[in-house]
N, C-alpha and C. Protein backbone atom coordinates (compact mmCIF):
# COMPACT_ATOMS: atom_id res chain seq x y z
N UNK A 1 -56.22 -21.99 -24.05
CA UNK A 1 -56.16 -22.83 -25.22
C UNK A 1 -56.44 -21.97 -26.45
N UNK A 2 -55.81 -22.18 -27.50
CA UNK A 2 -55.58 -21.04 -28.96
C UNK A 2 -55.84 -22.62 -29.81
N UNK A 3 -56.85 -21.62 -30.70
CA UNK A 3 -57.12 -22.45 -31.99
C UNK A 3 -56.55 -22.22 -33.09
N UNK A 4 -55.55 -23.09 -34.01
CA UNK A 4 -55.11 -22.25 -35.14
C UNK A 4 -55.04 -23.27 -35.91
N UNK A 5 -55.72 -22.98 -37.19
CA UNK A 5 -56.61 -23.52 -38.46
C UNK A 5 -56.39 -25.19 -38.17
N UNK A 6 -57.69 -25.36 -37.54
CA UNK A 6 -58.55 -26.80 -36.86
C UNK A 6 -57.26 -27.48 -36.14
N UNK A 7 -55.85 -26.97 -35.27
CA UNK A 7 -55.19 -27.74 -34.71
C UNK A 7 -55.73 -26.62 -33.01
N UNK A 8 -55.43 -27.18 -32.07
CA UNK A 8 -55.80 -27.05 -30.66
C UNK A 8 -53.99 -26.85 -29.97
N UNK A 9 -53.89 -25.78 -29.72
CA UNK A 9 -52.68 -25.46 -28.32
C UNK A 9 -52.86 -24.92 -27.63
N UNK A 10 -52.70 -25.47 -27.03
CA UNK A 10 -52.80 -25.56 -25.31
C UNK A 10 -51.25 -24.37 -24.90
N UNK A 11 -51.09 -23.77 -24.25
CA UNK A 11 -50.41 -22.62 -23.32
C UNK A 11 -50.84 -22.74 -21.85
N UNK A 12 -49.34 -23.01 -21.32
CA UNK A 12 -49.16 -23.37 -20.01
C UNK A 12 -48.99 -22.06 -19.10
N UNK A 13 -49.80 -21.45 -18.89
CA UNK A 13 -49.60 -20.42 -17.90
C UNK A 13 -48.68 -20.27 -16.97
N UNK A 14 -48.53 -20.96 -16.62
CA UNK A 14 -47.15 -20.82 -15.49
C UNK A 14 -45.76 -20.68 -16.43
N UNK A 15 -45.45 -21.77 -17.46
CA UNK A 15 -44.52 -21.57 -18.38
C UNK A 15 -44.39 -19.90 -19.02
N UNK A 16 -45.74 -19.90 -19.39
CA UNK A 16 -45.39 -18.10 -20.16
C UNK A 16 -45.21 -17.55 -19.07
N UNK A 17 -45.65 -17.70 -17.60
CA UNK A 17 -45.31 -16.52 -16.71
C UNK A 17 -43.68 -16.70 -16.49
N UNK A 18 -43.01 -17.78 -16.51
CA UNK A 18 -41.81 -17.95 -16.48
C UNK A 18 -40.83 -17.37 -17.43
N UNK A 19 -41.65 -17.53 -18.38
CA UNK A 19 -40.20 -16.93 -19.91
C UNK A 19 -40.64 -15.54 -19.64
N UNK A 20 -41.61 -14.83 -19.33
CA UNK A 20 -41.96 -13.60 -19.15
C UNK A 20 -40.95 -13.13 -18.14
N UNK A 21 -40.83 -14.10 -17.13
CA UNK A 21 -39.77 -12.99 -15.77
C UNK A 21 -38.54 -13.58 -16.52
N UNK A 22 -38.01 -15.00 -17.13
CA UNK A 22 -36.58 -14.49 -17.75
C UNK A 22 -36.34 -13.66 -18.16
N UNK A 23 -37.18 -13.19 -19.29
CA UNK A 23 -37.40 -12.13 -19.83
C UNK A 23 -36.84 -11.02 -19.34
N UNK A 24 -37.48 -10.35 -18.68
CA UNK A 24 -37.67 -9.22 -17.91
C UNK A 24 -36.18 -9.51 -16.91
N UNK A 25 -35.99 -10.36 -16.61
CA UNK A 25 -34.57 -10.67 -15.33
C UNK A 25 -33.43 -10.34 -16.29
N UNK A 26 -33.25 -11.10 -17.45
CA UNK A 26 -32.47 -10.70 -18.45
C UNK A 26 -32.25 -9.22 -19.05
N UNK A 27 -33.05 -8.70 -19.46
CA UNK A 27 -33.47 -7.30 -19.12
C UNK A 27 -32.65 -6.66 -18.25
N UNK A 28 -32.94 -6.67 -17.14
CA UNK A 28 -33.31 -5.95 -16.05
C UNK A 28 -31.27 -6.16 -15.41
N UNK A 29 -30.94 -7.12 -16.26
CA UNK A 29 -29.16 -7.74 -16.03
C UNK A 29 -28.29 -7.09 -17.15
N UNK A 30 -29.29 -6.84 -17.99
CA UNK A 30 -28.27 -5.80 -18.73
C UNK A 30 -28.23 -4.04 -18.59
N UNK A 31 -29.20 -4.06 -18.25
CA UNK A 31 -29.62 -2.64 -17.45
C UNK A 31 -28.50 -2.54 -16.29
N UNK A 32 -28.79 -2.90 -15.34
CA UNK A 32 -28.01 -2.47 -14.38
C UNK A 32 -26.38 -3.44 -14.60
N UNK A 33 -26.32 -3.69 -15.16
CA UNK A 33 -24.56 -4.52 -14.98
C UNK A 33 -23.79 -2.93 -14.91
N UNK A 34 -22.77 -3.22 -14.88
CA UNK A 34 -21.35 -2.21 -14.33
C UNK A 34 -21.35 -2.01 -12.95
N UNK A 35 -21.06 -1.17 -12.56
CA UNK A 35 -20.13 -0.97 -11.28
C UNK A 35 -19.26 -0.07 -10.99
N UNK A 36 -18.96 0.02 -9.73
CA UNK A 36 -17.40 0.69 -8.94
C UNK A 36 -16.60 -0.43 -8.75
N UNK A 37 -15.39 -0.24 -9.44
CA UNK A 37 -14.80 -1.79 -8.78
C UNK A 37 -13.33 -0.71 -8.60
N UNK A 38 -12.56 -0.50 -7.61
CA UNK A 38 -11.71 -0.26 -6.70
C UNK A 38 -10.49 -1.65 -6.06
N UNK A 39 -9.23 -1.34 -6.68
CA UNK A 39 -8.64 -2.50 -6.09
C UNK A 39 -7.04 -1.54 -5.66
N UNK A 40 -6.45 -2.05 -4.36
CA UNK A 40 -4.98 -1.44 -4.38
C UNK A 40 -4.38 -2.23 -3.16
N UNK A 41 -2.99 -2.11 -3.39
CA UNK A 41 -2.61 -2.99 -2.68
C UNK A 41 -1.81 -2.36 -1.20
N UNK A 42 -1.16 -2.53 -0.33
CA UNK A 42 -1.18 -1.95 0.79
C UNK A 42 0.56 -1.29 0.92
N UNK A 43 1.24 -1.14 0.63
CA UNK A 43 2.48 -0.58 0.73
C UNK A 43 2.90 -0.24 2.04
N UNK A 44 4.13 -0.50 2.35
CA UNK A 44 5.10 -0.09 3.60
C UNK A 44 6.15 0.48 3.33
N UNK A 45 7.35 1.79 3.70
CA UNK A 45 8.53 1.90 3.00
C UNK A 45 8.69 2.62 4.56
N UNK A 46 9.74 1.73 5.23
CA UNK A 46 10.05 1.83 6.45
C UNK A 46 11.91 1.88 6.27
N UNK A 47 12.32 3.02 6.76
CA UNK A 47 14.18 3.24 6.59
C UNK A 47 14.80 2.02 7.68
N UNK A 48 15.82 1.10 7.09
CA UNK A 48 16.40 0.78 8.31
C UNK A 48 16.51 0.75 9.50
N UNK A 49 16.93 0.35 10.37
CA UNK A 49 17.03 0.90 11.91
C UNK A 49 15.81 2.02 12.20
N UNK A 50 14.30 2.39 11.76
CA UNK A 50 13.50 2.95 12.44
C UNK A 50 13.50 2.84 13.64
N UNK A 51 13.51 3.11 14.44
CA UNK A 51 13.48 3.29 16.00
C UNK A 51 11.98 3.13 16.47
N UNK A 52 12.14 1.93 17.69
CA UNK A 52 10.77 1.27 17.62
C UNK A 52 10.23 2.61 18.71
N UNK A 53 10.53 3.22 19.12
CA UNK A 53 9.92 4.86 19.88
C UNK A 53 9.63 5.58 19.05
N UNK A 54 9.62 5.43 17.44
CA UNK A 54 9.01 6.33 16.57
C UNK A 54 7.40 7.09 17.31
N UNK A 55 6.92 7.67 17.00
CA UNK A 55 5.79 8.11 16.90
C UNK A 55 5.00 8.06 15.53
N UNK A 56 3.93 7.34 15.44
CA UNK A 56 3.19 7.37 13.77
C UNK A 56 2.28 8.20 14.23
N UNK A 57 1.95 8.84 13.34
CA UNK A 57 0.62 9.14 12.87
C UNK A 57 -0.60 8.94 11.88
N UNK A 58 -1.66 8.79 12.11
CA UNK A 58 -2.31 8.26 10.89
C UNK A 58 -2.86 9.43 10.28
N UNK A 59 -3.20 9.47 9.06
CA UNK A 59 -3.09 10.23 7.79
C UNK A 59 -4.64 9.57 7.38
N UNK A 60 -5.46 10.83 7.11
CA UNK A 60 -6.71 9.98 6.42
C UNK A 60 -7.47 11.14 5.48
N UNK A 61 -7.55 11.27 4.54
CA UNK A 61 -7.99 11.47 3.55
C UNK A 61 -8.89 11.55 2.69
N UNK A 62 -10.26 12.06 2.14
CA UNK A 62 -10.65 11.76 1.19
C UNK A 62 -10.22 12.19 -0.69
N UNK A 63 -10.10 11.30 -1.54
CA UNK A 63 -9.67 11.66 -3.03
C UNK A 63 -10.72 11.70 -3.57
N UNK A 64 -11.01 13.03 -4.86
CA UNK A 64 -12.43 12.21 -5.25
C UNK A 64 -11.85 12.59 -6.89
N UNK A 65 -12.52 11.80 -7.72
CA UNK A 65 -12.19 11.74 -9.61
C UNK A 65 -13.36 11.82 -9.73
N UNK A 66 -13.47 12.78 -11.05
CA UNK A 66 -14.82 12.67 -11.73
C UNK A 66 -14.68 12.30 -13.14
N UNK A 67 -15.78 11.60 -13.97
CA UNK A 67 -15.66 11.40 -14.78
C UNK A 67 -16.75 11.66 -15.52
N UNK A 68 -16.18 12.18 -16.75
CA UNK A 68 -17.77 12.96 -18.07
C UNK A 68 -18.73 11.56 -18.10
N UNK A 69 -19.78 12.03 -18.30
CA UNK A 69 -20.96 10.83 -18.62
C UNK A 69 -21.22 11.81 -20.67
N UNK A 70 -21.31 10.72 -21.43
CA UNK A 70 -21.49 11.54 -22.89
C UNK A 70 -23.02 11.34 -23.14
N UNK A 71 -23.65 10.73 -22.50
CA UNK A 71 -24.99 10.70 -22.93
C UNK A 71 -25.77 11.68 -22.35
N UNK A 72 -26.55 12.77 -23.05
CA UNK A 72 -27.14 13.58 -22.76
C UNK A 72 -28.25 13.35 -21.00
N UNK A 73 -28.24 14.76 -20.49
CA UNK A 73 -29.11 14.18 -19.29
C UNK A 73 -28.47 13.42 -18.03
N UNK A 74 -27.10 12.96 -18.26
CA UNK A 74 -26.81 12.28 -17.22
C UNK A 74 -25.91 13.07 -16.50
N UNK A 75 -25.19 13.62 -16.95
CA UNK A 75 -23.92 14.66 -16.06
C UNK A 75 -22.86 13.70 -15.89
N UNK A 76 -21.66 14.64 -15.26
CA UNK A 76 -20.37 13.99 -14.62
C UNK A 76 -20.69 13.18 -13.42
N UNK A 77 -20.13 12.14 -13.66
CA UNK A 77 -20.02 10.72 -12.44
C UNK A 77 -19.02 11.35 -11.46
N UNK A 78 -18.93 11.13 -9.94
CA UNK A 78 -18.39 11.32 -9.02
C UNK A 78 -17.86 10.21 -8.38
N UNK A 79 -16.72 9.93 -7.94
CA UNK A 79 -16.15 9.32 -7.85
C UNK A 79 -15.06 9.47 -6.04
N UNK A 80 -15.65 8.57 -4.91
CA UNK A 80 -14.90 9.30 -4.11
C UNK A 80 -14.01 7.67 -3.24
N UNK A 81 -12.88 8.26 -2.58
CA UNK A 81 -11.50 7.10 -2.25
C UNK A 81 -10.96 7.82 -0.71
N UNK A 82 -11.01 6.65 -0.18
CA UNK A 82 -10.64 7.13 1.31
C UNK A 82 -8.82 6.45 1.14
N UNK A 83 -8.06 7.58 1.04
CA UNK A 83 -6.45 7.51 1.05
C UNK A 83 -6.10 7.05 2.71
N UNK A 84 -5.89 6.62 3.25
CA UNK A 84 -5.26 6.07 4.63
C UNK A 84 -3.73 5.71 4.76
N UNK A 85 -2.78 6.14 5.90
CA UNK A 85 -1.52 5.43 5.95
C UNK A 85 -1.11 6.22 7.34
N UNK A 86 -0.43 5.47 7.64
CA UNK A 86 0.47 6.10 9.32
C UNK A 86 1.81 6.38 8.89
N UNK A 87 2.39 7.67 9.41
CA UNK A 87 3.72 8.21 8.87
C UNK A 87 4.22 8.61 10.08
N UNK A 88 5.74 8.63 10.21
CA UNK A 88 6.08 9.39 11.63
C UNK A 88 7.37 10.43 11.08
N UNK A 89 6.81 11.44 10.11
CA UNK A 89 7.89 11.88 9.43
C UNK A 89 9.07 11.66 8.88
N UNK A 90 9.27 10.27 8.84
CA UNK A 90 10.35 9.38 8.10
C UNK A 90 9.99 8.85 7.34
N UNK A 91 9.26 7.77 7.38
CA UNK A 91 8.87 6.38 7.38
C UNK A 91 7.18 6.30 6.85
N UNK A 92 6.70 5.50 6.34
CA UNK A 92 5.40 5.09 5.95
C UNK A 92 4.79 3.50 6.09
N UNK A 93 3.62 3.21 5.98
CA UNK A 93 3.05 2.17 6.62
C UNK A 93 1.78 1.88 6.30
N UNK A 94 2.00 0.88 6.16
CA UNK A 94 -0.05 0.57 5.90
C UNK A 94 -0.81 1.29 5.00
N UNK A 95 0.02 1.85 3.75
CA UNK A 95 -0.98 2.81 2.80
C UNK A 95 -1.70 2.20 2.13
N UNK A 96 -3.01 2.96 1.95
CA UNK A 96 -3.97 2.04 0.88
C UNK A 96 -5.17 2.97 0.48
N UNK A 97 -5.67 2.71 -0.69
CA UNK A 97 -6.88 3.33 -1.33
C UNK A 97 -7.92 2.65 -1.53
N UNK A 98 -9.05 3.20 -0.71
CA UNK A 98 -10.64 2.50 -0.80
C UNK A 98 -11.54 3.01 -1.26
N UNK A 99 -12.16 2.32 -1.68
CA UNK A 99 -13.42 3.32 -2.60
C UNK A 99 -14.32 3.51 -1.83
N UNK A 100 -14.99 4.49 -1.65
CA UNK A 100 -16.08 4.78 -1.11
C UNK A 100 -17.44 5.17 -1.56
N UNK A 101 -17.82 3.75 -1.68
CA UNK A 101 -19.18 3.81 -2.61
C UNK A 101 -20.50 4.40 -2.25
N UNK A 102 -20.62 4.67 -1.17
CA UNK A 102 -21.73 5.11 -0.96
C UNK A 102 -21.72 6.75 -0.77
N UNK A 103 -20.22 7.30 -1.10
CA UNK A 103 -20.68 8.58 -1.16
C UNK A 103 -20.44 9.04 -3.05
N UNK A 104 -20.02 7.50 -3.61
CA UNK A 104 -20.06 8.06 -5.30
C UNK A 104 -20.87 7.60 -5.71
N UNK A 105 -21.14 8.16 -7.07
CA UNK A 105 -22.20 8.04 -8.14
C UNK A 105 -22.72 6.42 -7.84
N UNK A 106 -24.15 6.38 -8.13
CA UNK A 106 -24.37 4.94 -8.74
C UNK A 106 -24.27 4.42 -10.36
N UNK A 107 -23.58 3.11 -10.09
CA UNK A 107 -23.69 3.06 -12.03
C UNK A 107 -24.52 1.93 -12.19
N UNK A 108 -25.33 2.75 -13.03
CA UNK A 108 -26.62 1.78 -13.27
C UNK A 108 -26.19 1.86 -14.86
N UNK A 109 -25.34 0.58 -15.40
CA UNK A 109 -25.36 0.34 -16.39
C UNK A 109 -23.74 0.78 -17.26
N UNK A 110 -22.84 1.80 -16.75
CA UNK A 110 -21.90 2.19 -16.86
C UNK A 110 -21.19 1.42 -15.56
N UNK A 111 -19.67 1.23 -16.12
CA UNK A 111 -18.69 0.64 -14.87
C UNK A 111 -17.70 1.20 -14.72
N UNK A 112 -17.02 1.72 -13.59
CA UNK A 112 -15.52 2.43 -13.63
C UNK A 112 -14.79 1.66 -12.33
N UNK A 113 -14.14 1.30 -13.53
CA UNK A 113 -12.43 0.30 -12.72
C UNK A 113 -11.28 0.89 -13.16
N UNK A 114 -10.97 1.46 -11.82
CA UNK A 114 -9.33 1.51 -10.96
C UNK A 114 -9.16 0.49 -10.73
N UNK A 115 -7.44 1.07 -10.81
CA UNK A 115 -6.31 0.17 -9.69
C UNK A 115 -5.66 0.80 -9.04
N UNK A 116 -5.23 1.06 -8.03
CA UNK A 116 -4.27 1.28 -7.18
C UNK A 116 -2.72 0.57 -7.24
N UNK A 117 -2.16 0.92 -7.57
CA UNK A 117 -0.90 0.11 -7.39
C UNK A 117 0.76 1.00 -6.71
N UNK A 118 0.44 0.90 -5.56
CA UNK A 118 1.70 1.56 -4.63
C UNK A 118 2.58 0.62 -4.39
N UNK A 119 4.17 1.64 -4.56
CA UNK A 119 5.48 1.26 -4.12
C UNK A 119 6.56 2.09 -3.82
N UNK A 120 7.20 1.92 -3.64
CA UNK A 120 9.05 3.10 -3.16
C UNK A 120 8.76 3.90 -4.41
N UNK A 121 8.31 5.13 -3.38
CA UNK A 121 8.94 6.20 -4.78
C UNK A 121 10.32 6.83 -4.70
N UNK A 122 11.07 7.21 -3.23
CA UNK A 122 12.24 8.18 -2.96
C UNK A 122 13.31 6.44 -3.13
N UNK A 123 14.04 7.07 -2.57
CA UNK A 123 15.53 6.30 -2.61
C UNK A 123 15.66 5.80 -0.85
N UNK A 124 16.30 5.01 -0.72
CA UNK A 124 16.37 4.70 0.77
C UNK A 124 17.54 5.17 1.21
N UNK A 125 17.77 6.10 0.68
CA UNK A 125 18.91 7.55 1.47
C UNK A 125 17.93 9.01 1.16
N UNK A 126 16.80 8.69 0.68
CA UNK A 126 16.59 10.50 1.30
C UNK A 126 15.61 10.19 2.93
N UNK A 127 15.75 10.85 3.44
CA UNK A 127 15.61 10.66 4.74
C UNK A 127 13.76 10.70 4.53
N UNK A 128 13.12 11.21 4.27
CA UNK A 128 11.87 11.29 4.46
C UNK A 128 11.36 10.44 2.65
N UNK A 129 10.38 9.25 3.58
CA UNK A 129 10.08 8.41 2.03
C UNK A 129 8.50 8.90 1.92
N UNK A 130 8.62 8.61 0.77
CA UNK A 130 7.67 8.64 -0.33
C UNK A 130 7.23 7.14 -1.38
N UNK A 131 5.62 7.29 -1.37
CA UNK A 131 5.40 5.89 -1.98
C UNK A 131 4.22 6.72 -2.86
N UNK A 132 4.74 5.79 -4.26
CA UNK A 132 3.55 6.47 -5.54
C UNK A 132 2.84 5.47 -5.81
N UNK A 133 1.14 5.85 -5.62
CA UNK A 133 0.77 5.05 -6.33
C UNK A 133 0.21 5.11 -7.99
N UNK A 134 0.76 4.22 -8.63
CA UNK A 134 0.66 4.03 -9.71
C UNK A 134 -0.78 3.54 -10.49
N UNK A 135 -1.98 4.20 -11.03
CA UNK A 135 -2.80 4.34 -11.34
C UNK A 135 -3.24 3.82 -13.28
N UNK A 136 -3.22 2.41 -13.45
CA UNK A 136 -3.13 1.85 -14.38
C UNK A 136 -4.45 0.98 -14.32
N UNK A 137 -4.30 0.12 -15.69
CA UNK A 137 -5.19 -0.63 -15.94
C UNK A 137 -6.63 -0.40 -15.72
N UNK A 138 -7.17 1.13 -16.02
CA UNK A 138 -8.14 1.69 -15.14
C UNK A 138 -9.04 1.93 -16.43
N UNK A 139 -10.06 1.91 -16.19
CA UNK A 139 -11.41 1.87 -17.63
C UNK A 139 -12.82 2.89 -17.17
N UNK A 140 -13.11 3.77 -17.91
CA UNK A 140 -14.29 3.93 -17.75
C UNK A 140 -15.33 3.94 -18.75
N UNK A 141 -16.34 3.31 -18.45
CA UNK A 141 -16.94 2.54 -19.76
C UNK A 141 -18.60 3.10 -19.50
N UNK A 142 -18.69 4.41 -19.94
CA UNK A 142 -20.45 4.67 -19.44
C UNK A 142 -20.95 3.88 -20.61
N UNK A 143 -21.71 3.38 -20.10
CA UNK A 143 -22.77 1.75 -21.06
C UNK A 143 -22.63 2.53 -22.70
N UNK A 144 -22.34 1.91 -23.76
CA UNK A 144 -22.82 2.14 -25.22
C UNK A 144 -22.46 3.13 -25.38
N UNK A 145 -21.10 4.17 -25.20
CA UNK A 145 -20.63 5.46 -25.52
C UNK A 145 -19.07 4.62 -26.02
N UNK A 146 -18.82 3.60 -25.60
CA UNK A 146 -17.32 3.22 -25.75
C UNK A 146 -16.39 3.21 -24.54
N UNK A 147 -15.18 3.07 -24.21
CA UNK A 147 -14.62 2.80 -22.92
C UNK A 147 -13.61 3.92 -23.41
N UNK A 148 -13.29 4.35 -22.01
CA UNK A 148 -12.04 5.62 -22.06
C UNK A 148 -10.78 5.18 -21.13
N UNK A 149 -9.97 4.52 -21.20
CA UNK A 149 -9.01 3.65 -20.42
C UNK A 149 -8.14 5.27 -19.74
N UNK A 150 -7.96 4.99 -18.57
CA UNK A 150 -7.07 6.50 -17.96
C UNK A 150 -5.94 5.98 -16.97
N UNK A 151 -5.30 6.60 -16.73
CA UNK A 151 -4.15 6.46 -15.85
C UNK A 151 -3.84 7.40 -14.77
N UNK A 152 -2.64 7.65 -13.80
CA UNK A 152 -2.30 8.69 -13.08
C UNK A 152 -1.37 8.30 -12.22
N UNK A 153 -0.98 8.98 -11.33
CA UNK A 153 -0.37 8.91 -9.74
C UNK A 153 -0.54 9.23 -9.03
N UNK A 154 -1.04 8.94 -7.54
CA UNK A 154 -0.69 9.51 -6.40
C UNK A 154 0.48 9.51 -5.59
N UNK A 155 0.91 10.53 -5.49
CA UNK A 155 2.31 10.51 -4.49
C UNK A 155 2.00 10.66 -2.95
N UNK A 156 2.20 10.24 -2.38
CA UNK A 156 2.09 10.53 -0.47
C UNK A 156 3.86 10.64 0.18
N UNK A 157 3.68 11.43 1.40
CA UNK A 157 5.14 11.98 1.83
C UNK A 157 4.71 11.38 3.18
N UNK A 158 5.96 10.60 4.10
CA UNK A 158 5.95 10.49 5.09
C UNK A 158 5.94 11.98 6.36
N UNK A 159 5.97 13.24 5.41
CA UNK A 159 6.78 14.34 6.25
C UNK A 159 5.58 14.64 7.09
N UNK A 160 5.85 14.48 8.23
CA UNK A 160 4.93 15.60 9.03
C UNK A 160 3.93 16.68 9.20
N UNK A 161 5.18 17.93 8.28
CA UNK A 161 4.83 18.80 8.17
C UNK A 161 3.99 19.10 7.06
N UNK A 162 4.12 18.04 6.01
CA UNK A 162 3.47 18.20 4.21
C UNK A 162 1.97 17.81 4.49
N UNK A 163 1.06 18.27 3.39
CA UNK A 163 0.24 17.73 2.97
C UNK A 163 -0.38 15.99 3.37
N UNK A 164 -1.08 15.21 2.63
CA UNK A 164 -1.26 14.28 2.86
C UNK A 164 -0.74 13.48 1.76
N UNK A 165 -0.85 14.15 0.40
CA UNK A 165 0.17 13.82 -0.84
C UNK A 165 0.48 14.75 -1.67
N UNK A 166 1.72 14.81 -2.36
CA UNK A 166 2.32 15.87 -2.98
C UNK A 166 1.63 15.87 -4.27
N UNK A 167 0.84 14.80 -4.86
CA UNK A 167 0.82 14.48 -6.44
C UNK A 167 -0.52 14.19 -6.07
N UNK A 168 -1.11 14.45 -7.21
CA UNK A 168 -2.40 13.37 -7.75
C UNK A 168 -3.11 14.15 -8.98
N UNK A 169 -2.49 13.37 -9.61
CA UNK A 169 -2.84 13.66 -11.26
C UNK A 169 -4.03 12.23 -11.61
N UNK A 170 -4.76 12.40 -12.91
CA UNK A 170 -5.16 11.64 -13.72
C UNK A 170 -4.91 11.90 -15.37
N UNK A 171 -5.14 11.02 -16.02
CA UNK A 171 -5.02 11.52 -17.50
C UNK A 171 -5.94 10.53 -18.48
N UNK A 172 -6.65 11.10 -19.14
CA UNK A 172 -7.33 9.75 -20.00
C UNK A 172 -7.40 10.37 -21.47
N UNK A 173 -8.12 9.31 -22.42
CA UNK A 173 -7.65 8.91 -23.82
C UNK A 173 -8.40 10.20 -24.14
N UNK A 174 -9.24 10.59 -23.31
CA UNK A 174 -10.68 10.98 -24.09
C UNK A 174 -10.63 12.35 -23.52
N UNK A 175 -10.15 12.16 -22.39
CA UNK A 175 -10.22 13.57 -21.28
C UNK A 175 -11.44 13.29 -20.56
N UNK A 176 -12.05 12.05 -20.55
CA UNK A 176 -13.32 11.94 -19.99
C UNK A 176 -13.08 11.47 -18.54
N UNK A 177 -11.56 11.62 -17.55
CA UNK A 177 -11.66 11.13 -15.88
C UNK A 177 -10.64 12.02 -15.64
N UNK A 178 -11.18 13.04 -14.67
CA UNK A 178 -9.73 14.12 -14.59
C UNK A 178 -10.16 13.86 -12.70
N UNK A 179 -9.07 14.30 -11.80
CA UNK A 179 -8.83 14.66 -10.04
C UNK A 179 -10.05 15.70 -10.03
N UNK A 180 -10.71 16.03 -9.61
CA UNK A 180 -11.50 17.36 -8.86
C UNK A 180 -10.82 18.13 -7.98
């Protein structure tokens, strides 16, 4: 109970302990908001008449992007994507890009959103296909520095003998999210 000039208030302890943890919860929600948010969609580019005796193989991958942090003390964010798809040197199947959060950075307070977006990259007369994914609508926003929107491609080859993808570029406004 607080006296202030000859009036009497009363303070509900439980109430102040309450606006105290909004408080602090509110807080504590703008602090940590952002994220990894990772989205792509699954692509197939299978030639005509494939022959159901194909042989696939699965293809697995890790991609990793890094991106500048501008606030002193914090360093470059790491960024890592498990590439997956089954190919039988023709043909492609089931491709897709996942994020793999627990081997990238945590963002406590900064958020970085990709997209993935794969489709037909070759022609359905060159014998060995290819699917790009198209790397848009993508933001990286370390908390109170401003957002750096970036783009890119990944290319993947059904061939056998190739790599796991021919391409993988990034590009941003700022230069702040480049491939590693």
């Amino acid at each position: 109970m607080l006296q202030s000039r000859n009036k009497t208030v009363q303070r509900d302890p439980v109430a102040i302990a309450s606006l105290g943890m909004a408080v602090f919860a509110s807080g504590q929600t703008v602090v940590s908001q952002g994220g990894f948010n990772c989205s792509s969609n699954t692509p197939s580019y299978q030639h005509p008449n494939t022959p159901t005796t194909a042989t696939w193989d699965n293809v697995i991958e890790t991609l990793h992007v890094k991106a500048f942090h501008p606030r002193a003390g914090i360093g470059d964010q790491d960024f890592y994507f498990r590439l997956s798809y089954e190919r039988n040197g023709n043909d492609i199947r089931n491709a897709t890009v996942n994020a793999l959060k627990d081997q990238s950075s945590t963002m406590v307070g900064s958020s970085f959103t990709i997209a993935w977006g794969g489709q037909e990259h070759s022609n359905q007369s060159d014998p060995v296909a290819q699917i790009v994914f198209n790397i848009s609508n993508s933001v990286w926003d370390p908390i109170g520095l401003g957002q750096a929107s970036f783009w890119g491609q990944l290319i993947i080859s059904a061939a056998k003998d190739a790599p796991s993808h021919s391409s993988f570029t990034i590009g941003s406004e700022q230069d702040w999210v480049w491939v590693a």
